[in-house]
Structure formats: structure tokens, C-alpha cells
PDB file of N, CA and C in Angstrom:
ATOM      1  N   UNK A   1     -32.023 -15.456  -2.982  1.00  0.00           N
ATOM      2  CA  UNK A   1     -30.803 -16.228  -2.854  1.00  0.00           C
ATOM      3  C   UNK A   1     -29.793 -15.834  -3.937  1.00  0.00           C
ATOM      4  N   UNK A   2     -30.327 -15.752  -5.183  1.00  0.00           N
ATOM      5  CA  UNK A   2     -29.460 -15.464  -6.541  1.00  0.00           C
ATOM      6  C   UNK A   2     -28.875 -14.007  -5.786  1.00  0.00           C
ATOM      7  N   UNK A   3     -29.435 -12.842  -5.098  1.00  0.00           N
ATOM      8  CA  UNK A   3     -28.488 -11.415  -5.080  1.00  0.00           C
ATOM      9  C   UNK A   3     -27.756 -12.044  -3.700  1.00  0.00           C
ATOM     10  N   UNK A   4     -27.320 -13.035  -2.911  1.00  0.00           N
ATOM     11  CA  UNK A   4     -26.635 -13.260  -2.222  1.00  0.00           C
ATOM     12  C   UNK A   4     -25.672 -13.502  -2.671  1.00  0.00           C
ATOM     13  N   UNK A   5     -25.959 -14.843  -3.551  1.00  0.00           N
ATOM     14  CA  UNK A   5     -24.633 -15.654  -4.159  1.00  0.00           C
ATOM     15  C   UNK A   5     -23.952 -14.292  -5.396  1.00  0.00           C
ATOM     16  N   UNK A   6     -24.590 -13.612  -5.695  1.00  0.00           N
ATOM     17  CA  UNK A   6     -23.982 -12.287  -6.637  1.00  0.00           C
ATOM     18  C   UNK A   6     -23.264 -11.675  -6.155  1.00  0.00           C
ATOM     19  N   UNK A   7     -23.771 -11.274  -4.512  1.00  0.00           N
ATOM     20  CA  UNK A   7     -23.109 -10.755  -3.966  1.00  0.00           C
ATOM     21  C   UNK A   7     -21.496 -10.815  -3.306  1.00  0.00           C
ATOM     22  N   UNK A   8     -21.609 -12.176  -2.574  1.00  0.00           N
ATOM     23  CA  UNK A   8     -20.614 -12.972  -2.513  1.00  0.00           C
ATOM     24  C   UNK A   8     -19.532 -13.283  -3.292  1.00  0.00           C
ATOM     25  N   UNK A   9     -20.032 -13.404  -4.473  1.00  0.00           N
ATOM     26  CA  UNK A   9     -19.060 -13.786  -5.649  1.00  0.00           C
ATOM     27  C   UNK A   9     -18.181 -12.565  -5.968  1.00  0.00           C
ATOM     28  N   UNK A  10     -18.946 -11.102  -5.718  1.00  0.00           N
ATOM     29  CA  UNK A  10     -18.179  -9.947  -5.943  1.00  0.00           C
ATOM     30  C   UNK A  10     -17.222  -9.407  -4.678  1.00  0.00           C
ATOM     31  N   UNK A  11     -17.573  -9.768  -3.580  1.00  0.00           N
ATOM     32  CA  UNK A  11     -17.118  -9.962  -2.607  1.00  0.00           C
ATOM     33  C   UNK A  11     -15.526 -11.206  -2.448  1.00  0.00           C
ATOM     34  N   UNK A  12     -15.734 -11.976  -3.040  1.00  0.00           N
ATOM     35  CA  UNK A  12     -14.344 -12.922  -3.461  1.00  0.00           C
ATOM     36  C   UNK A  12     -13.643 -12.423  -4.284  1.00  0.00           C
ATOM     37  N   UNK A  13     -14.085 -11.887  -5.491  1.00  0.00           N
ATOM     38  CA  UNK A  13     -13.398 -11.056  -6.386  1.00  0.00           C
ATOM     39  C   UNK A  13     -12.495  -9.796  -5.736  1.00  0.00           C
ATOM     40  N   UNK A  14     -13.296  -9.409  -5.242  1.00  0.00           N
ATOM     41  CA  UNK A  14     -12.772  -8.066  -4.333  1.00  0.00           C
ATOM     42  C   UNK A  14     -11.710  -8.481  -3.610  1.00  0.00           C
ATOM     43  N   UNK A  15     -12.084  -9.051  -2.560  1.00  0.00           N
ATOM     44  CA  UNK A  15     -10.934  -9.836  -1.238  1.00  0.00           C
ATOM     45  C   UNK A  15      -9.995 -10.625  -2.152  1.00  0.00           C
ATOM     46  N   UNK A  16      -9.983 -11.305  -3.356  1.00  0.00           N
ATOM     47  CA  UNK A  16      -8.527 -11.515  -3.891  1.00  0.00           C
ATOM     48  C   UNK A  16      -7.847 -10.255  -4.918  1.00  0.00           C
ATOM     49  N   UNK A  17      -8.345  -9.280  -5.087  1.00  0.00           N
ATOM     50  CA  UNK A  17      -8.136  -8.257  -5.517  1.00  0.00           C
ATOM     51  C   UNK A  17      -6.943  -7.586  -4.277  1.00  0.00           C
ATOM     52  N   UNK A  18      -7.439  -7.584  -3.441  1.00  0.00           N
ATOM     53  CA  UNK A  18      -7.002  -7.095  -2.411  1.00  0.00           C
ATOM     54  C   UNK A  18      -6.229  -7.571  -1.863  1.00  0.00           C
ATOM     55  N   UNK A  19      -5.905  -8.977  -1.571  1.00  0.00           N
ATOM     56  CA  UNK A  19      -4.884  -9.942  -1.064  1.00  0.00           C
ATOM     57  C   UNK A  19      -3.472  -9.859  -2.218  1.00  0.00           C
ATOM     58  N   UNK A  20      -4.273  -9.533  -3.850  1.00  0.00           N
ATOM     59  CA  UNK A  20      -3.230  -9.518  -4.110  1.00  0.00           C
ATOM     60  C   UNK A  20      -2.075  -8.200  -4.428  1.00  0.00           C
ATOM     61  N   UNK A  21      -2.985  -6.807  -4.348  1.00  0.00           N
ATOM     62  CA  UNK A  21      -2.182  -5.976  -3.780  1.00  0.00           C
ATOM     63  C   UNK A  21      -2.163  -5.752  -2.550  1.00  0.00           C
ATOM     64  N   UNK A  22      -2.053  -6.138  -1.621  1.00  0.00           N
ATOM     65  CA  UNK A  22      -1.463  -5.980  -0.366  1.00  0.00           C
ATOM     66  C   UNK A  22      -0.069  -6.752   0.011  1.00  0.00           C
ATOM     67  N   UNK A  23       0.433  -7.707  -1.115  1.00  0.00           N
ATOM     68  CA  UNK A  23       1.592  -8.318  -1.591  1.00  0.00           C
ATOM     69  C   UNK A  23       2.349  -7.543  -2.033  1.00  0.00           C
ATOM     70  N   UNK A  24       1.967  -6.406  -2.372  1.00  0.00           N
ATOM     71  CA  UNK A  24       3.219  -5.496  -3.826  1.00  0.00           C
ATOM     72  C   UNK A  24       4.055  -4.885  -2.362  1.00  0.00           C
ATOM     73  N   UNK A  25       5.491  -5.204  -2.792  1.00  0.00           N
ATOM     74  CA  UNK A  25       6.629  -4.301  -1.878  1.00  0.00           C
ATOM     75  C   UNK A  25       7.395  -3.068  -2.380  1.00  0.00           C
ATOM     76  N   UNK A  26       7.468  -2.287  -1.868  1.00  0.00           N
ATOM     77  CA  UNK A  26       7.844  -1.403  -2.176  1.00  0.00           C
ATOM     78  C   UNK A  26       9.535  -1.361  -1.490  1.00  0.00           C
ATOM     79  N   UNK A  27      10.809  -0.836  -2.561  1.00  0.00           N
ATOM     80  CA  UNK A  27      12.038  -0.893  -2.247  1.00  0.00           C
ATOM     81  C   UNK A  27      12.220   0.349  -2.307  1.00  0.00           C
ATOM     82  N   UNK A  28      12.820   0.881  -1.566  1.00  0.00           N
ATOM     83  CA  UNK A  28      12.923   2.499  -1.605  1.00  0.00           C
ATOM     84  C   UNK A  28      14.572   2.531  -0.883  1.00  0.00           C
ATOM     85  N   UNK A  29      15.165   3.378  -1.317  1.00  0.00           N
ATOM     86  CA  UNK A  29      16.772   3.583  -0.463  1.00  0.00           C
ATOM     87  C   UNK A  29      16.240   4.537   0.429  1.00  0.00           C
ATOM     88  N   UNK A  30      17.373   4.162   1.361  1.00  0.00           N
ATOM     89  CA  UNK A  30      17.052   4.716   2.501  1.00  0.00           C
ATOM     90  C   UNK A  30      18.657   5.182   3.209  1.00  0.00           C
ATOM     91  N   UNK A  31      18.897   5.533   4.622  1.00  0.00           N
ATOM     92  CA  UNK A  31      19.811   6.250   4.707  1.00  0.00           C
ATOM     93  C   UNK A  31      21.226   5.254   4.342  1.00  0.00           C
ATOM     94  N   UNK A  32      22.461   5.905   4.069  1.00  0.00           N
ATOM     95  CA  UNK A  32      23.397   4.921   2.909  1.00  0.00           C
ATOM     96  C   UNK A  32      23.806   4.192   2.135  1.00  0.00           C
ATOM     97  N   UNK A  33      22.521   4.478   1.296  1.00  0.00           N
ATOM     98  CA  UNK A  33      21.894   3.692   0.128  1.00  0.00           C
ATOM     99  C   UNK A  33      21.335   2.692   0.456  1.00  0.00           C
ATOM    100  N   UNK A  34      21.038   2.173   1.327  1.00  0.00           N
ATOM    101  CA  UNK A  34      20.071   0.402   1.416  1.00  0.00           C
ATOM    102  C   UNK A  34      18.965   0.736   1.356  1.00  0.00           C
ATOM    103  N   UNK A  35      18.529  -0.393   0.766  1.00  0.00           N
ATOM    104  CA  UNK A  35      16.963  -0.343   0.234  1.00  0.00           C
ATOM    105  C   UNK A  35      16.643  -1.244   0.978  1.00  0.00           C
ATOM    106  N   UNK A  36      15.194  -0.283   1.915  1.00  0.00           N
ATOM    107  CA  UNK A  36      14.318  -1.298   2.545  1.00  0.00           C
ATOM    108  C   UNK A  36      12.920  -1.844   1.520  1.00  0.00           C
ATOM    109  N   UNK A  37      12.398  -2.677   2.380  1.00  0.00           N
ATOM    110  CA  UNK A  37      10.872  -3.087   2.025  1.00  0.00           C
ATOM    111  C   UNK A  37      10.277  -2.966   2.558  1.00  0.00           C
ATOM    112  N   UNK A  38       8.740  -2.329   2.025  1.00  0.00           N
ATOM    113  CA  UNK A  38       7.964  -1.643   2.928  1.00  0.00           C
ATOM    114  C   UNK A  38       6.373  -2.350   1.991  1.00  0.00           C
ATOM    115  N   UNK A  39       5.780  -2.626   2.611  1.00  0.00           N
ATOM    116  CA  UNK A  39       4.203  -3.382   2.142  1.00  0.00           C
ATOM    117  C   UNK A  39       3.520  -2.393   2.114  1.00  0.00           C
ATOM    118  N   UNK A  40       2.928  -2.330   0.863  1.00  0.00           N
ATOM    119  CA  UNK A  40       1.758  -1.095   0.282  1.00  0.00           C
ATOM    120  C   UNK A  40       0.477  -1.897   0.473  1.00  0.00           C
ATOM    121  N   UNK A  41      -0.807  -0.891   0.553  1.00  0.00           N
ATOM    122  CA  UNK A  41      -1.881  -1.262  -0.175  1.00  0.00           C
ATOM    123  C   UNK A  41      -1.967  -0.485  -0.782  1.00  0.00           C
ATOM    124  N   UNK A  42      -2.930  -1.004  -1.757  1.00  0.00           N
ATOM    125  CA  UNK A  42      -3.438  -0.486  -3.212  1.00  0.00           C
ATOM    126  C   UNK A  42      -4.613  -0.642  -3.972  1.00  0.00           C
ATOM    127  N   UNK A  43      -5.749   0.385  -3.611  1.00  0.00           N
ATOM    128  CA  UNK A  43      -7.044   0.117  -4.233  1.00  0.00           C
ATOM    129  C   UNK A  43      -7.201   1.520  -4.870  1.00  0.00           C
ATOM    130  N   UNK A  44      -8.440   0.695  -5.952  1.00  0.00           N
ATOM    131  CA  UNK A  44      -8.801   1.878  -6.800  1.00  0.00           C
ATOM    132  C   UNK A  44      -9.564   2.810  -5.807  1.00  0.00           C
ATOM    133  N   UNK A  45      -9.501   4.077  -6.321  1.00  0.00           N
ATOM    134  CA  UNK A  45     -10.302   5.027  -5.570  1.00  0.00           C
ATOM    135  C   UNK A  45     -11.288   5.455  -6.030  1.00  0.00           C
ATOM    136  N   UNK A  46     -11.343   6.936  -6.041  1.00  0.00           N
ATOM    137  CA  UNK A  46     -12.622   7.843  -7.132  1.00  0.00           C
ATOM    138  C   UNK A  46     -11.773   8.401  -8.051  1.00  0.00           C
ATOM    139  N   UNK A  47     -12.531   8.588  -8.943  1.00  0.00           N
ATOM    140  CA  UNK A  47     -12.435   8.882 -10.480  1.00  0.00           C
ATOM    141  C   UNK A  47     -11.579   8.272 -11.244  1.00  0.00           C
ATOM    142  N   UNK A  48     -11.747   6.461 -11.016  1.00  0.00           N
ATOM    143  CA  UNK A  48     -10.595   5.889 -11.655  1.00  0.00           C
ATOM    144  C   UNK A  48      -9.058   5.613 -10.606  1.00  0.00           C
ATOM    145  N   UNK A  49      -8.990   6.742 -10.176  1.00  0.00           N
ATOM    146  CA  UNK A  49      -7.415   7.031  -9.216  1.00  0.00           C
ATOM    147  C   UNK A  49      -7.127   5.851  -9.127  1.00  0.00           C
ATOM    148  N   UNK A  50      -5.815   5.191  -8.311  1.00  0.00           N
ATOM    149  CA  UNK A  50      -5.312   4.217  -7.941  1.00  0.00           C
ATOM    150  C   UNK A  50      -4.348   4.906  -6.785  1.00  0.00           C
ATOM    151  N   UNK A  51      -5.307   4.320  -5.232  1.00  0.00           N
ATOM    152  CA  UNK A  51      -4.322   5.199  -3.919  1.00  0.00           C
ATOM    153  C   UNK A  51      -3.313   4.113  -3.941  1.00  0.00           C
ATOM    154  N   UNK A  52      -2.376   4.441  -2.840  1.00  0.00           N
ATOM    155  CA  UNK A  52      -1.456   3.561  -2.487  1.00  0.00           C
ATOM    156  C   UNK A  52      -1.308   4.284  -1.099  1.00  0.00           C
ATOM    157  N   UNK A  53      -0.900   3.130   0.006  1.00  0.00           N
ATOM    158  CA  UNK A  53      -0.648   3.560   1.230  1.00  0.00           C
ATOM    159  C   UNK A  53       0.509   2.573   1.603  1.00  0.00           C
ATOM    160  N   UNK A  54       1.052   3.172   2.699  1.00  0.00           N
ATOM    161  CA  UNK A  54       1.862   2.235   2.910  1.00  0.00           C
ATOM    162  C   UNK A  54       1.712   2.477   4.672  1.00  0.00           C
ATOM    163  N   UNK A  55       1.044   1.451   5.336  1.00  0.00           N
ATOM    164  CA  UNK A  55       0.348   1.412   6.631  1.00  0.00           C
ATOM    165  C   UNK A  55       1.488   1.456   7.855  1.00  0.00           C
ATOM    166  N   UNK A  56       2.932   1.201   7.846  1.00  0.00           N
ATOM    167  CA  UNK A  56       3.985   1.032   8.580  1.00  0.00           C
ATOM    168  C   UNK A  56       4.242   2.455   8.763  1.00  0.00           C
ATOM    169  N   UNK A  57       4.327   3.465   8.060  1.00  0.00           N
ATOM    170  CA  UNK A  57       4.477   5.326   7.803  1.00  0.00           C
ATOM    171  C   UNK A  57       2.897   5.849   8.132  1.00  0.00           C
ATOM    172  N   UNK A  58       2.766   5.837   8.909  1.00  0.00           N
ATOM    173  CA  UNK A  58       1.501   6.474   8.791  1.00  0.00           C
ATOM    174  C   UNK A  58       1.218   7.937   8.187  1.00  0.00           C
ATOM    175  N   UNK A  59      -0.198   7.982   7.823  1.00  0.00           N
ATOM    176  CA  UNK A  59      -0.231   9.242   7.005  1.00  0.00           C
ATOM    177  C   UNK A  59       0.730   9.269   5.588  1.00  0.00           C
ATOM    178  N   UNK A  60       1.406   8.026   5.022  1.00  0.00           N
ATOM    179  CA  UNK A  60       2.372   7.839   4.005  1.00  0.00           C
ATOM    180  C   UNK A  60       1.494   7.055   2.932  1.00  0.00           C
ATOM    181  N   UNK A  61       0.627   8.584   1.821  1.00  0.00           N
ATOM    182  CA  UNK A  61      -0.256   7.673   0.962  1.00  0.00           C
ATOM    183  C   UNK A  61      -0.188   8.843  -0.258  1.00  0.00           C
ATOM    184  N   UNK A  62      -0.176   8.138  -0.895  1.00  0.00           N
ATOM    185  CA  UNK A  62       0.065   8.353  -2.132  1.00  0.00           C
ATOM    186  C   UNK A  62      -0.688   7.927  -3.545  1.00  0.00           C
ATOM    187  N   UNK A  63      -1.272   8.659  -5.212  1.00  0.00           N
ATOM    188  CA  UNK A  63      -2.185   8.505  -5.737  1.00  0.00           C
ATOM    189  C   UNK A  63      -1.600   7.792  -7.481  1.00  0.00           C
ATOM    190  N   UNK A  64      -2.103   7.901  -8.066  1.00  0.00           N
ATOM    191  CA  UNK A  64      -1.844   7.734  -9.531  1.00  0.00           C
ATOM    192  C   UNK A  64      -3.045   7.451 -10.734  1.00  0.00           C
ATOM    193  N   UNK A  65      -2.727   7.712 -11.663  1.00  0.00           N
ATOM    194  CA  UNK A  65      -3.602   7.709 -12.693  1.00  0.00           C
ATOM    195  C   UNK A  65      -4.105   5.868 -13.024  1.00  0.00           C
ATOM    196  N   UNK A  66      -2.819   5.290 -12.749  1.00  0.00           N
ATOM    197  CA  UNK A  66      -3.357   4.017 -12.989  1.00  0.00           C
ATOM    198  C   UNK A  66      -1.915   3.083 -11.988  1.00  0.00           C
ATOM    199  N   UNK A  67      -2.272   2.044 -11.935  1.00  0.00           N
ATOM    200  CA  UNK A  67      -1.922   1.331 -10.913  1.00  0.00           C
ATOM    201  C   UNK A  67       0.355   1.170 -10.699  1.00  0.00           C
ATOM    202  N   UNK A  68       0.221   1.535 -12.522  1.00  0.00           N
ATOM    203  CA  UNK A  68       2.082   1.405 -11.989  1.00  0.00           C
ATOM    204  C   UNK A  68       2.101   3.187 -11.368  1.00  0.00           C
ATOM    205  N   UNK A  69       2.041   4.388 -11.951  1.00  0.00           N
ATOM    206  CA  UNK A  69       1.989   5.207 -11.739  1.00  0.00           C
ATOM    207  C   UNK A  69       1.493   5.494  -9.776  1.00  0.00           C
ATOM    208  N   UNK A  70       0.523   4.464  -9.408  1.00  0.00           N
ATOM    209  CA  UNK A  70       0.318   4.865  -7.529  1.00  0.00           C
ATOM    210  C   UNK A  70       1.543   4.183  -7.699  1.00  0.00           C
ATOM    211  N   UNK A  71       2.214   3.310  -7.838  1.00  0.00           N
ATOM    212  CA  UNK A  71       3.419   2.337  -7.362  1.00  0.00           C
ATOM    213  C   UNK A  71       4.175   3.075  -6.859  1.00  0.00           C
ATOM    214  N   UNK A  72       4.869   4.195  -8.436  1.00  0.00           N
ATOM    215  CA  UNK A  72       6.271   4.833  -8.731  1.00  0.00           C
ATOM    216  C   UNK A  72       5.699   5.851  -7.303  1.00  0.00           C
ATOM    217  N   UNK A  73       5.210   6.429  -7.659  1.00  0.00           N
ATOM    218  CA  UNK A  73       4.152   7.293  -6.589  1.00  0.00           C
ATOM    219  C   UNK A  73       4.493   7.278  -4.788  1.00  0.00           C
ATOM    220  N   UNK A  74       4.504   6.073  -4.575  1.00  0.00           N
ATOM    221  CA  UNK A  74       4.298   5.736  -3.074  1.00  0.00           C
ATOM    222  C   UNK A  74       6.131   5.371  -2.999  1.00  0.00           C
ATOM    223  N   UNK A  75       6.362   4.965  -3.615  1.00  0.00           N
ATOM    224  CA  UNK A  75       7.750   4.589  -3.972  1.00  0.00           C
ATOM    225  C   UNK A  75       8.712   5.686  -3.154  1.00  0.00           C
ATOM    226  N   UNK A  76       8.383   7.064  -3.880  1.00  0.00           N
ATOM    227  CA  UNK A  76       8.609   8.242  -3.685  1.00  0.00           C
ATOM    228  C   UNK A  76       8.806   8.911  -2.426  1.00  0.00           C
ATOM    229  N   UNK A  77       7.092   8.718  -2.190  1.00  0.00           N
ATOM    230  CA  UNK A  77       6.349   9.174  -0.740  1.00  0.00           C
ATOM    231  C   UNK A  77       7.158   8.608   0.230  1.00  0.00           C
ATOM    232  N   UNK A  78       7.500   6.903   0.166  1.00  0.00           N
ATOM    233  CA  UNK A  78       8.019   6.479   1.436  1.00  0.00           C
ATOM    234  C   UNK A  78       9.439   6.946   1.404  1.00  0.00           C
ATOM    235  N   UNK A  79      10.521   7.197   0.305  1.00  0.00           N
ATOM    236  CA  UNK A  79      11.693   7.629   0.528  1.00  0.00           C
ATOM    237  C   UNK A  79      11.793   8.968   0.999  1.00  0.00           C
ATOM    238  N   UNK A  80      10.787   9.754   0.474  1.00  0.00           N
ATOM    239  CA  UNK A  80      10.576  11.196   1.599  1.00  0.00           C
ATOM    240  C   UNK A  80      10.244  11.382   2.680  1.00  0.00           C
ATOM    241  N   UNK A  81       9.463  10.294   2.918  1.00  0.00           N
ATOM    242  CA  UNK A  81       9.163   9.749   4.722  1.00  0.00           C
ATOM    243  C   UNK A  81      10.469   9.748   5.324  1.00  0.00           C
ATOM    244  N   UNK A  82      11.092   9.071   4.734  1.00  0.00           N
ATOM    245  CA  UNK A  82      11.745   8.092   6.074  1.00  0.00           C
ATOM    246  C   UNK A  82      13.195   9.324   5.875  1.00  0.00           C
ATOM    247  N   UNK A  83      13.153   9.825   4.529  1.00  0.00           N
ATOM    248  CA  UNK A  83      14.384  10.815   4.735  1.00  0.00           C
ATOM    249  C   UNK A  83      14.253  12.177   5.503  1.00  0.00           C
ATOM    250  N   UNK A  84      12.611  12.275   5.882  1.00  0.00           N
ATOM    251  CA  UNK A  84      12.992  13.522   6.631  1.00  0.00           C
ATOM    252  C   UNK A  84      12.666  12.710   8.169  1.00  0.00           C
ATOM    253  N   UNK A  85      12.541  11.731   8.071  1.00  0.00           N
ATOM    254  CA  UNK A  85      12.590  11.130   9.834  1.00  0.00           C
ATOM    255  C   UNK A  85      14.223  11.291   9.853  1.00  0.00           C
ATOM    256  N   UNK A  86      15.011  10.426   9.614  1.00  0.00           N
ATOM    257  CA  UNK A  86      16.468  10.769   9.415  1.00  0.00           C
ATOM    258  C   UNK A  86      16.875  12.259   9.623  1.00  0.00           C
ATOM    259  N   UNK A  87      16.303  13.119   8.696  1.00  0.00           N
ATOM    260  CA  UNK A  87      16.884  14.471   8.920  1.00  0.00           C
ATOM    261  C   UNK A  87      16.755  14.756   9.993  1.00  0.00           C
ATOM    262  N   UNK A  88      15.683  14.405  10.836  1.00  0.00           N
ATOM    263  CA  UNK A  88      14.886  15.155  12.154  1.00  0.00           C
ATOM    264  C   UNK A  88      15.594  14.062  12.940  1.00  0.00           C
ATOM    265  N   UNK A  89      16.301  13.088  13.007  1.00  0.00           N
ATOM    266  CA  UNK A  89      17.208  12.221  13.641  1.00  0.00           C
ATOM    267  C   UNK A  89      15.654  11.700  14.601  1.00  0.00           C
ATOM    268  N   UNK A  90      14.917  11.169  13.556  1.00  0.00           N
ATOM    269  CA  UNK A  90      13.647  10.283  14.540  1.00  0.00           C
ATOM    270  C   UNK A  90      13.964   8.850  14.029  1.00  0.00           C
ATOM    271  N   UNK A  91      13.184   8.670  14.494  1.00  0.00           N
ATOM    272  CA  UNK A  91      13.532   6.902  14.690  1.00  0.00           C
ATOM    273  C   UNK A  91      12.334   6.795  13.335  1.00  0.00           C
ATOM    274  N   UNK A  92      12.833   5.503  12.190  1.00  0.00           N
ATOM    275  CA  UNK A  92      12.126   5.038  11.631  1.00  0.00           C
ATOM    276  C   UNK A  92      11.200   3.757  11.380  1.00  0.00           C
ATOM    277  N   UNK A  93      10.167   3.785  11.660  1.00  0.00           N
ATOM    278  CA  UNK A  93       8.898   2.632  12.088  1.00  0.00           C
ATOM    279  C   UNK A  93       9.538   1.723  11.335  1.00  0.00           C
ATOM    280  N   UNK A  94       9.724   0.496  12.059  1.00  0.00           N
ATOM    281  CA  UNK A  94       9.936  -0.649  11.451  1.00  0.00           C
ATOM    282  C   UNK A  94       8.748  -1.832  11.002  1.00  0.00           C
ATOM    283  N   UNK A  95       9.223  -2.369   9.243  1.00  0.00           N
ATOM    284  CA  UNK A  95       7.701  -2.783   8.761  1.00  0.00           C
ATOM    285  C   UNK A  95       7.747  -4.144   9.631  1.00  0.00           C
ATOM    286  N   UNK A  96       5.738  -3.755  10.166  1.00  0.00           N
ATOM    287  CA  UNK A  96       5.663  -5.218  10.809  1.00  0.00           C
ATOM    288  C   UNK A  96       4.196  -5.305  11.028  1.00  0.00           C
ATOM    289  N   UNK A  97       3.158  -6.071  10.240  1.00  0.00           N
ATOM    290  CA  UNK A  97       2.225  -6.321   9.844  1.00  0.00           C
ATOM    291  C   UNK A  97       1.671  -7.359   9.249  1.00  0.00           C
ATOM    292  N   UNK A  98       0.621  -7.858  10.022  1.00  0.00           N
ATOM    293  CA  UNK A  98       0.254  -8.956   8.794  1.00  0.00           C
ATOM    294  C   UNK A  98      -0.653  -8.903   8.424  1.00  0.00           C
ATOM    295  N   UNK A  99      -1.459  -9.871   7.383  1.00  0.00           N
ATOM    296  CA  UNK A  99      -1.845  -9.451   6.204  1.00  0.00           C
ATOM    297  C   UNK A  99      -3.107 -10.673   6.026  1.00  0.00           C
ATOM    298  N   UNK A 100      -3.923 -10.422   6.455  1.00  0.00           N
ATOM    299  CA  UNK A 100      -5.424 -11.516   6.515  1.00  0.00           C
ATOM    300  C   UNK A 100      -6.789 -11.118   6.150  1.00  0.00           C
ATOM    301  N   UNK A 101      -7.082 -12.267   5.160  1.00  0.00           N
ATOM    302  CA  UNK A 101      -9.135 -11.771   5.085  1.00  0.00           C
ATOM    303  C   UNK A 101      -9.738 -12.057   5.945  1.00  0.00           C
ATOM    304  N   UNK A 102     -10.655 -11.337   6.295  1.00  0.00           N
ATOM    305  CA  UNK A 102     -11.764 -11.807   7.616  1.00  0.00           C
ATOM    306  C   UNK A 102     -13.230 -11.895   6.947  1.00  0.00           C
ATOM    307  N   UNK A 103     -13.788 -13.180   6.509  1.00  0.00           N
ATOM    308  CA  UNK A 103     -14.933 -13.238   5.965  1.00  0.00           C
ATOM    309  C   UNK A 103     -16.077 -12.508   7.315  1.00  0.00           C
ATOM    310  N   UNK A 104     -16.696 -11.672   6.954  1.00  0.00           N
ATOM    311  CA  UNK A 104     -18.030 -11.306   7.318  1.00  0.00           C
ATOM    312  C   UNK A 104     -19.084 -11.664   6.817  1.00  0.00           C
TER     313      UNK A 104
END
């Protein structure tokens, strides 16, 4: 029973870990200067890393040494996204997602 409730407990830790970067927005300018908002996630990876994705861009993910660094990082990534959708005169995914734990 004790490696359940251990378990669990790291498991809550985790899932508010996670709830609370899946909150961080990302403002990036976009075509004539307006800055959209775009919802990242953000978990540690391997070797320390800190990914960042941003799930509305697909394939739009991005790394860092530590957690502001994925930020500035993805920050980046999504304004290069969406500026070469623009260049290529494509249509840019509009953010729309929501955002829930599912206890298992």
C-alpha cells in the first residue's frame, strides 16, 4: 500500500507540474506587428533539457538548457512558424485547445 500512496503522491506532483506549465503563453508578433498567444507545453526532458512545444503549430518544438531559456526558445520557433506560413501565403492554425488532467 505504502509504494501506491508513493506513487500517487509523485503522480500529483507531476500532474500539477504539468497543469502548471501548460498555462505559460507564449506572445510572439506576427504579421503587422500583433502579437498573438499561443499555449506551450513544457517538460523537462533528457539530460536536464527543458522541451517546449507549442501543440496549435504542429511539429513547432523547441529546447533549452533550463526552463526560461525553452521559453525564449519556442518564443522564436513559433514566430518562424507562422512567418514562413505567411510567406507561403498559408493559412495560420488558430490556437484552440483545452487543457485537462485525466486521473488513471
Amino acid at each position: 500500500m505504502s509504494i501506491f500512496i508513493d506513487s500517487f503522491n509523485k503522480l500529483k506532483i507531476r500532474t500539477v507540474t504539468i497543469l502548471i506549465t501548460l498555462i505559460i503563453q507564449c506572445l510572439t508578433p506576427c504579421k503587422g506587428g500583433i502579437i498573438s498567444m499561443r499555449e506551450v507545453i513544457i517538460y523537462q526532458g533528457e539530460n536536464s533539457y527543458w522541451v517546449a512545444e507549442c501543440p496549435s503549430l504542429p511539429g513547432c518544438v523547441s529546447q533549452g538548457k533550463n526552463r526560461e531559456d525553452a521559453i525564449k526558445n519556442i518564443k522564436e520557433a513559433i514566430s518562424c512558424y507562422i512567418h514562413a506560413l505567411e510567406q507561403d501565403n498559408l493559412p495560420v492554425p488558430e490556437e484552440r485547445f483545452d487543457i485537462m488532467v485525466v486521473a488513471v
